[in-house]
C-alpha atoms as a PDB file:
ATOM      1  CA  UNK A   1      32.815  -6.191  67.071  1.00  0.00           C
ATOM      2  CA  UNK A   2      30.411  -3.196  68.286  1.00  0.00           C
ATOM      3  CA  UNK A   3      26.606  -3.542  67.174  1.00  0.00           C
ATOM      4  CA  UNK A   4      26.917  -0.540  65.155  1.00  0.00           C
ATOM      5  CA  UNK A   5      29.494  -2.027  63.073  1.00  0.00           C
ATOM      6  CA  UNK A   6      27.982  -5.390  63.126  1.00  0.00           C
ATOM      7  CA  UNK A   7      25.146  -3.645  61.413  1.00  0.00           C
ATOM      8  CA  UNK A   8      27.041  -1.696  58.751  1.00  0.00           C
ATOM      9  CA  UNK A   9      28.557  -5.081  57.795  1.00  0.00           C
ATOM     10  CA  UNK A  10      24.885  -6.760  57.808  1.00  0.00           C
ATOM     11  CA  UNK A  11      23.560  -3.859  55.872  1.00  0.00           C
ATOM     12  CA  UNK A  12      26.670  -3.490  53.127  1.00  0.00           C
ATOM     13  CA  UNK A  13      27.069  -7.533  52.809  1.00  0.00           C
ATOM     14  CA  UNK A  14      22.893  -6.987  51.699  1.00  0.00           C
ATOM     15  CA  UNK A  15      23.646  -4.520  49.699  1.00  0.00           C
ATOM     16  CA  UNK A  16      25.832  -5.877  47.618  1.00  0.00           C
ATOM     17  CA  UNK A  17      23.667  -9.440  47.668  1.00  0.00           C
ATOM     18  CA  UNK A  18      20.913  -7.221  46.448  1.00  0.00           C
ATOM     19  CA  UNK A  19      23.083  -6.098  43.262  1.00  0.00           C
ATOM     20  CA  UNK A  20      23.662  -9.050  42.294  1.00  0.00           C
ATOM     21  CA  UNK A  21      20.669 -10.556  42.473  1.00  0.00           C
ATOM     22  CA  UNK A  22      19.488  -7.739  40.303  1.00  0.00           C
ATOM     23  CA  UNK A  23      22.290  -7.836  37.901  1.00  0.00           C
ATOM     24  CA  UNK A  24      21.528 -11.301  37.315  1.00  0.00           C
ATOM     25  CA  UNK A  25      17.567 -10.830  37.313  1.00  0.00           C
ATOM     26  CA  UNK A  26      18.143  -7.616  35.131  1.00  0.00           C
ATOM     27  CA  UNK A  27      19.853 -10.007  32.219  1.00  0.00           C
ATOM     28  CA  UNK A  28      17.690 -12.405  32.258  1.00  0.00           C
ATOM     29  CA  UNK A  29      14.957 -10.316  32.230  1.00  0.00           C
ATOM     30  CA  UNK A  30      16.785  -8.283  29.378  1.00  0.00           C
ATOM     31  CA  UNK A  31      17.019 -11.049  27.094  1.00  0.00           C
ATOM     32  CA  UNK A  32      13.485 -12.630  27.886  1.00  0.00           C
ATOM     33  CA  UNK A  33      12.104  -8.937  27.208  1.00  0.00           C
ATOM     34  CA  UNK A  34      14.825  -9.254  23.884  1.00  0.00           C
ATOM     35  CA  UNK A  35      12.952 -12.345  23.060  1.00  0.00           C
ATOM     36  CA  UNK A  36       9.336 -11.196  23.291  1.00  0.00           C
ATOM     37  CA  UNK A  37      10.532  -7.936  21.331  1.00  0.00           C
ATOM     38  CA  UNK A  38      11.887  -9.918  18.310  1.00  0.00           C
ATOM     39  CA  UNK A  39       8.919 -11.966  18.344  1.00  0.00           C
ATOM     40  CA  UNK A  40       6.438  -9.253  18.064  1.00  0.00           C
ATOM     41  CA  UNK A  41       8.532  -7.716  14.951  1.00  0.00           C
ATOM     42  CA  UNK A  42       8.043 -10.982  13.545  1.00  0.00           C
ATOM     43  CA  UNK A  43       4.430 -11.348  14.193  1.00  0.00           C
ATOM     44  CA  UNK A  44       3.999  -7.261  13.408  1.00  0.00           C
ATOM     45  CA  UNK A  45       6.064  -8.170   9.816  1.00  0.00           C
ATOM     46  CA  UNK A  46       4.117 -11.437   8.853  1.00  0.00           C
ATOM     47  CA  UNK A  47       0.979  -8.971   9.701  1.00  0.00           C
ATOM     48  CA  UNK A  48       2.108  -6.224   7.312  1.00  0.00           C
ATOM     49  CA  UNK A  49       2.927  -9.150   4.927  1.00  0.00           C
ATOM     50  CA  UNK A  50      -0.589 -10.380   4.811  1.00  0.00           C
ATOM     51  CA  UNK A  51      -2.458  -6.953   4.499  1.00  0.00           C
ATOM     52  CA  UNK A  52      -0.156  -6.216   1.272  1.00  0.00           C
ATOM     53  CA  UNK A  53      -0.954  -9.477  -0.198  1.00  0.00           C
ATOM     54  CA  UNK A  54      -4.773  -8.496   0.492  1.00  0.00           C
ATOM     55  CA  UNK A  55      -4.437  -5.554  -1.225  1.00  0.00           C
ATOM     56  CA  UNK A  56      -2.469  -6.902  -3.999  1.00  0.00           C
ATOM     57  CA  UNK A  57      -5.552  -9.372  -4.430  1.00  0.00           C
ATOM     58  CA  UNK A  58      -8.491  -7.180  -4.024  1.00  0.00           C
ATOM     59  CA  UNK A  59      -6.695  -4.712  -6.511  1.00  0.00           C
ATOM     60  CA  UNK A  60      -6.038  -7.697  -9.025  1.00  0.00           C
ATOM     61  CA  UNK A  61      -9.825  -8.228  -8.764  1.00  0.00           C
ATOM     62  CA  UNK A  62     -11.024  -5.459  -9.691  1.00  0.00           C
ATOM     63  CA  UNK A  63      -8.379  -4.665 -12.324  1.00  0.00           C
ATOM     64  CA  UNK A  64      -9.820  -7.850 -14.023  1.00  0.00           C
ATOM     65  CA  UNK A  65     -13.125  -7.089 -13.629  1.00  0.00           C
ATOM     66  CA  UNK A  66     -12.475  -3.796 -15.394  1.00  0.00           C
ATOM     67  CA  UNK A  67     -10.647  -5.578 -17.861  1.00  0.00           C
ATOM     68  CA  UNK A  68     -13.369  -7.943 -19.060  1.00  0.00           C
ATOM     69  CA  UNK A  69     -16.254  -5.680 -18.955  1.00  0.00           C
ATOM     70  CA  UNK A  70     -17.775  -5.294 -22.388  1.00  0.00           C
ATOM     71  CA  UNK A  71     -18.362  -1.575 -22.212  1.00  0.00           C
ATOM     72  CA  UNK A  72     -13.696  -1.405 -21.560  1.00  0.00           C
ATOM     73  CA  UNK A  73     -13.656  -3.516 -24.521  1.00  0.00           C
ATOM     74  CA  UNK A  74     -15.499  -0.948 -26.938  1.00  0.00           C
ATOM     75  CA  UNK A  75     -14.119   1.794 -25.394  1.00  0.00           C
ATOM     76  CA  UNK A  76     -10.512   0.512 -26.662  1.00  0.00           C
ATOM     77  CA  UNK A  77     -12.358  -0.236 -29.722  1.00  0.00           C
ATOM     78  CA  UNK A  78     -13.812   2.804 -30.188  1.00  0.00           C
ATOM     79  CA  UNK A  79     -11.707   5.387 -28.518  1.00  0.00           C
ATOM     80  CA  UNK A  80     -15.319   6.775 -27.241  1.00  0.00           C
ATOM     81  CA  UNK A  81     -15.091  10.047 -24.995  1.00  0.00           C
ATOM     82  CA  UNK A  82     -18.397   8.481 -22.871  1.00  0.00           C
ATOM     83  CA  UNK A  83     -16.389   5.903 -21.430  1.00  0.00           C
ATOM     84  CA  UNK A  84     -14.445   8.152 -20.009  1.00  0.00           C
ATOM     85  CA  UNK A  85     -16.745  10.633 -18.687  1.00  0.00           C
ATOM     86  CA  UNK A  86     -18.841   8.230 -17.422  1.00  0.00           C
ATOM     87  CA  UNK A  87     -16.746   6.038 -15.909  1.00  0.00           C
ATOM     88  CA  UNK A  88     -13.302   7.599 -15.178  1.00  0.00           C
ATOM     89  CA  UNK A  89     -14.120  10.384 -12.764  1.00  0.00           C
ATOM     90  CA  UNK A  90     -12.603  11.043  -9.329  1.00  0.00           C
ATOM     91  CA  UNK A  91     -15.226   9.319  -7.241  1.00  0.00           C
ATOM     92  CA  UNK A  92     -13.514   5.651  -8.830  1.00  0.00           C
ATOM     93  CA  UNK A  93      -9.716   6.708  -7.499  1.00  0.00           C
ATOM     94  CA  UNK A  94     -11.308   7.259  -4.107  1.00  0.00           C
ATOM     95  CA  UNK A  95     -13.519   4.229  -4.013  1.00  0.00           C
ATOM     96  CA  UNK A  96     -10.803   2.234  -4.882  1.00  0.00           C
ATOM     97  CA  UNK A  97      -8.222   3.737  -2.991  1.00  0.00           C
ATOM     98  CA  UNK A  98      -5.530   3.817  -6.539  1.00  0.00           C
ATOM     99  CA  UNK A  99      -3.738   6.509  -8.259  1.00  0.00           C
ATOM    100  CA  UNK A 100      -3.444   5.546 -11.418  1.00  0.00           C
ATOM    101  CA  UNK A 101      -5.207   4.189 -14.256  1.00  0.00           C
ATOM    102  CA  UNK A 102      -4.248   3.208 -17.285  1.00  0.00           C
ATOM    103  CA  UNK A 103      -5.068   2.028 -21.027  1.00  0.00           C
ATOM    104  CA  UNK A 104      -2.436   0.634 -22.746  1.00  0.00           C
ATOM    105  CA  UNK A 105      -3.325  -0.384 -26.450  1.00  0.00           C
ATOM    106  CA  UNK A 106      -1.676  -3.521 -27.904  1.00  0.00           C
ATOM    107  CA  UNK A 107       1.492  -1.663 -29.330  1.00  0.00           C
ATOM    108  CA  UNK A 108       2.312  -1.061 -25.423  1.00  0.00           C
ATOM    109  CA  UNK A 109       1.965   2.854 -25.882  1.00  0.00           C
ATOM    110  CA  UNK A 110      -0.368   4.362 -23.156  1.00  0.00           C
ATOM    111  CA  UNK A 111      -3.380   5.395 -25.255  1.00  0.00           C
ATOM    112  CA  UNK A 112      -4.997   7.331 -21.819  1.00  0.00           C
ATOM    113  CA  UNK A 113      -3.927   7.507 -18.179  1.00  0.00           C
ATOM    114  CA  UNK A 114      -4.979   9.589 -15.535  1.00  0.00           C
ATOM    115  CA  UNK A 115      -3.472   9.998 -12.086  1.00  0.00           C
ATOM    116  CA  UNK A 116      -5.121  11.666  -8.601  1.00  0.00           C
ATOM    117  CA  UNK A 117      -3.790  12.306  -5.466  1.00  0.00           C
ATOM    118  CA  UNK A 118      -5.984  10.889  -2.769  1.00  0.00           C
ATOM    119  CA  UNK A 119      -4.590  13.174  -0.171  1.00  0.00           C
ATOM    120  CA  UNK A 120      -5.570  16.418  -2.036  1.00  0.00           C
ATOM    121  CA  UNK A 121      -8.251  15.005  -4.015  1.00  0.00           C
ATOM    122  CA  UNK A 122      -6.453  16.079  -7.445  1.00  0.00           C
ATOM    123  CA  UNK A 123      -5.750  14.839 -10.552  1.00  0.00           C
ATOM    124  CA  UNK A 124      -1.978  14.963 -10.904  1.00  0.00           C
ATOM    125  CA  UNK A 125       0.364  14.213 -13.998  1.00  0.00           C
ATOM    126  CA  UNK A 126       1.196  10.278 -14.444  1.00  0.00           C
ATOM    127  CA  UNK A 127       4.782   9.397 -12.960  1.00  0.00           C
ATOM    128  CA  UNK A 128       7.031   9.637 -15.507  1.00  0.00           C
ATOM    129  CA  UNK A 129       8.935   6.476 -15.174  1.00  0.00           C
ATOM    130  CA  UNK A 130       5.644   4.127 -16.300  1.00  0.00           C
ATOM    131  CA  UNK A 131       7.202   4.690 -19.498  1.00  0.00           C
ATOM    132  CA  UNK A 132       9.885   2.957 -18.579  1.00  0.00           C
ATOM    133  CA  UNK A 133       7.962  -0.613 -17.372  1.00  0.00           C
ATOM    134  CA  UNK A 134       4.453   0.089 -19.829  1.00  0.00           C
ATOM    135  CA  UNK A 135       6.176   0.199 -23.377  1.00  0.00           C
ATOM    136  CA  UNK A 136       6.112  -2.033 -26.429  1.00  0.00           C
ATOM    137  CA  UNK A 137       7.722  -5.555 -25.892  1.00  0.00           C
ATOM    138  CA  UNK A 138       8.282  -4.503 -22.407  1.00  0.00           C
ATOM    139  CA  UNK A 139       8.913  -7.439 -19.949  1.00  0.00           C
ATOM    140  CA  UNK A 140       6.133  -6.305 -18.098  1.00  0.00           C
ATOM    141  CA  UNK A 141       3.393  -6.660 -21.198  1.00  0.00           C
ATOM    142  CA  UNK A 142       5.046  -9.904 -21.657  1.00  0.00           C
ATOM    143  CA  UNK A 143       4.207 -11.261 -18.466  1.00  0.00           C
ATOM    144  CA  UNK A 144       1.065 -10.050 -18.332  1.00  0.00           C
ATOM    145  CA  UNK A 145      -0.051 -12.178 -21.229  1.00  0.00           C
ATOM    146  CA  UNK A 146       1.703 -15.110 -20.287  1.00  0.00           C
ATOM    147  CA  UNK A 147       0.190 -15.232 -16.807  1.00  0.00           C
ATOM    148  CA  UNK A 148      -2.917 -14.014 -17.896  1.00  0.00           C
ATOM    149  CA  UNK A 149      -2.798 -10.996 -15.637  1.00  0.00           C
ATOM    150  CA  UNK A 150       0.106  -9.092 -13.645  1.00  0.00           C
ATOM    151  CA  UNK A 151       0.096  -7.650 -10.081  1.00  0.00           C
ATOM    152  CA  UNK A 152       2.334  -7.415  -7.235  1.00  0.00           C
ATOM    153  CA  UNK A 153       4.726  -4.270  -6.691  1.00  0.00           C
ATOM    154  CA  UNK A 154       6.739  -2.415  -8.690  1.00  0.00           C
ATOM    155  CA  UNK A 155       9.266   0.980  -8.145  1.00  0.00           C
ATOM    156  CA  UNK A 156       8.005   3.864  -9.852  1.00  0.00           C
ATOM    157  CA  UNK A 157       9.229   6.705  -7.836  1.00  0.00           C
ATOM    158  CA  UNK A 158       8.171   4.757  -4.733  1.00  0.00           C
ATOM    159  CA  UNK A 159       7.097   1.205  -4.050  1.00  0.00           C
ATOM    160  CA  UNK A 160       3.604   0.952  -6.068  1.00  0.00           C
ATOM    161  CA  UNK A 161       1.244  -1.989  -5.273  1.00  0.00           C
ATOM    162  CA  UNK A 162      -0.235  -2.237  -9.241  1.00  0.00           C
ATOM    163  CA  UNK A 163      -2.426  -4.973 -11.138  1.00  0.00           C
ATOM    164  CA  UNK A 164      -2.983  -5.298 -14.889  1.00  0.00           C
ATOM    165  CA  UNK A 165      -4.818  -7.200 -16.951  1.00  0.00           C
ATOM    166  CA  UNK A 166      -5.294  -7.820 -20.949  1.00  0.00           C
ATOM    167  CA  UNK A 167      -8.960  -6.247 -21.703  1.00  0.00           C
ATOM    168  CA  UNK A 168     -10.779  -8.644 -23.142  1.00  0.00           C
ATOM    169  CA  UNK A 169     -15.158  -9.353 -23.566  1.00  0.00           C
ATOM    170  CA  UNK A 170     -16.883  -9.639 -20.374  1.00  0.00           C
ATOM    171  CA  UNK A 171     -16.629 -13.184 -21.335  1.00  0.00           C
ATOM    172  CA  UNK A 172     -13.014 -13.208 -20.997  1.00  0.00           C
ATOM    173  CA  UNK A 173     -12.808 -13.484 -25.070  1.00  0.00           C
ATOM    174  CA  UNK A 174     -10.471 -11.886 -27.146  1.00  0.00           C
ATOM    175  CA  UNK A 175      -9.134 -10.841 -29.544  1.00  0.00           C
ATOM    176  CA  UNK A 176      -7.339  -8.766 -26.742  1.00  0.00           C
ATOM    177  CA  UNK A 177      -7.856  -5.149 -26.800  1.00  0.00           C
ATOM    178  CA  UNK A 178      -5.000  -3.908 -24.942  1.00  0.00           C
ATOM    179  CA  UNK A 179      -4.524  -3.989 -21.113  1.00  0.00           C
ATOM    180  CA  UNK A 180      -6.068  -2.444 -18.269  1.00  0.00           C
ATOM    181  CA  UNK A 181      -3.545  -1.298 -15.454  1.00  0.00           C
ATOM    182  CA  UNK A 182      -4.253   0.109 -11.653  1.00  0.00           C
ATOM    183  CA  UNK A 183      -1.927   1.662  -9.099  1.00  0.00           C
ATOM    184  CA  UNK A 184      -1.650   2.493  -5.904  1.00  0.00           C
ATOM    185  CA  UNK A 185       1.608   4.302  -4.757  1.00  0.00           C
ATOM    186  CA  UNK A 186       2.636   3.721  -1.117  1.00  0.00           C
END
């Protein structure tokens, strides 16, 4: 056998020693790669877990502090105009990062709700289909008393993180005035 050839074989028997090495390397790689991947959507998921939870909380705070605030209590009581200027103005959707609010007398009728767009800064009309989960003996109201307070996520036209609470003194006394409800649509 001639040197040249001797050669060709050297360099095609490394070739080919070379693909399979890498073939082999390449899958193992592949699946440890796989492995790390799936892991990270895990870790990624648990993450996007947690911050709804937190949001769910914070919101369910301040729903109830709305709810047992004296001055929410008269305003059901009284039906008073002031409340609402005073309190419900755009600046409160923004600061709280919601949607929707809500006052829902004890008869489960909305007695006022607003809605704004935080994107466009503008109040918009209330999605239609809370008048299919806020009416009287609704499940929903039901709950909500039970538990002493509601929150998690419900579908309204999209997937909307929303807490309510029964709006009671700022002593958390009763009789119950109604409920209080917040919403944030993803």
């Amino acid at each position: 056998m001639k040197k040249s050839e001797k050669a060709f074989l050297i360099v095609i028997i490394s070739t080919i020693v070379i693909i399979i090495v890498q073939l082999i390397l390449g899958q193992t790689m592949l699946s440890h790669f796989g492995a790390i991947e799936k892991r990270q959507m895990v870790e990624d998921l648990i993450d996007i877990k947690n911050g709804i939870e937190s949001n769910i909380k914070e919101m369910d705070r301040v729903v109830r502090d709305w709810a047992y605030w004296d001055d929410t209590y008269n305003f059901m009581k009284t039906k008073s105009r002031a409340y609402i200027e005073n309190n419900l103005v755009s600046s409160v959707f923004e600061n709280l990062r919601i949607n929707f609010i809500l006052f829902v007398d004890n008869d489960g009728k909305i007695f006022w709700g607003q809605a704004y767009n935080l994107t466009t800064k503008r109040i918009i009309l209330l999605p239609d289909s809370l008048n299919i989960h806020i009416q009287p003996n609704s499940t929903i109201l039901r709950l909500c008393i039970k538990e002493n307070g509601l929150s998690g996520i419900i579908i309204l036209e999209k997937p909307t993180i929303f807490s309510m609470h029964q709006i009671l003194t700022s002593e958390g006394e009763g009789p119950s005035m109604g409920f209080f409800v917040d919403g944030t649509i993803s």
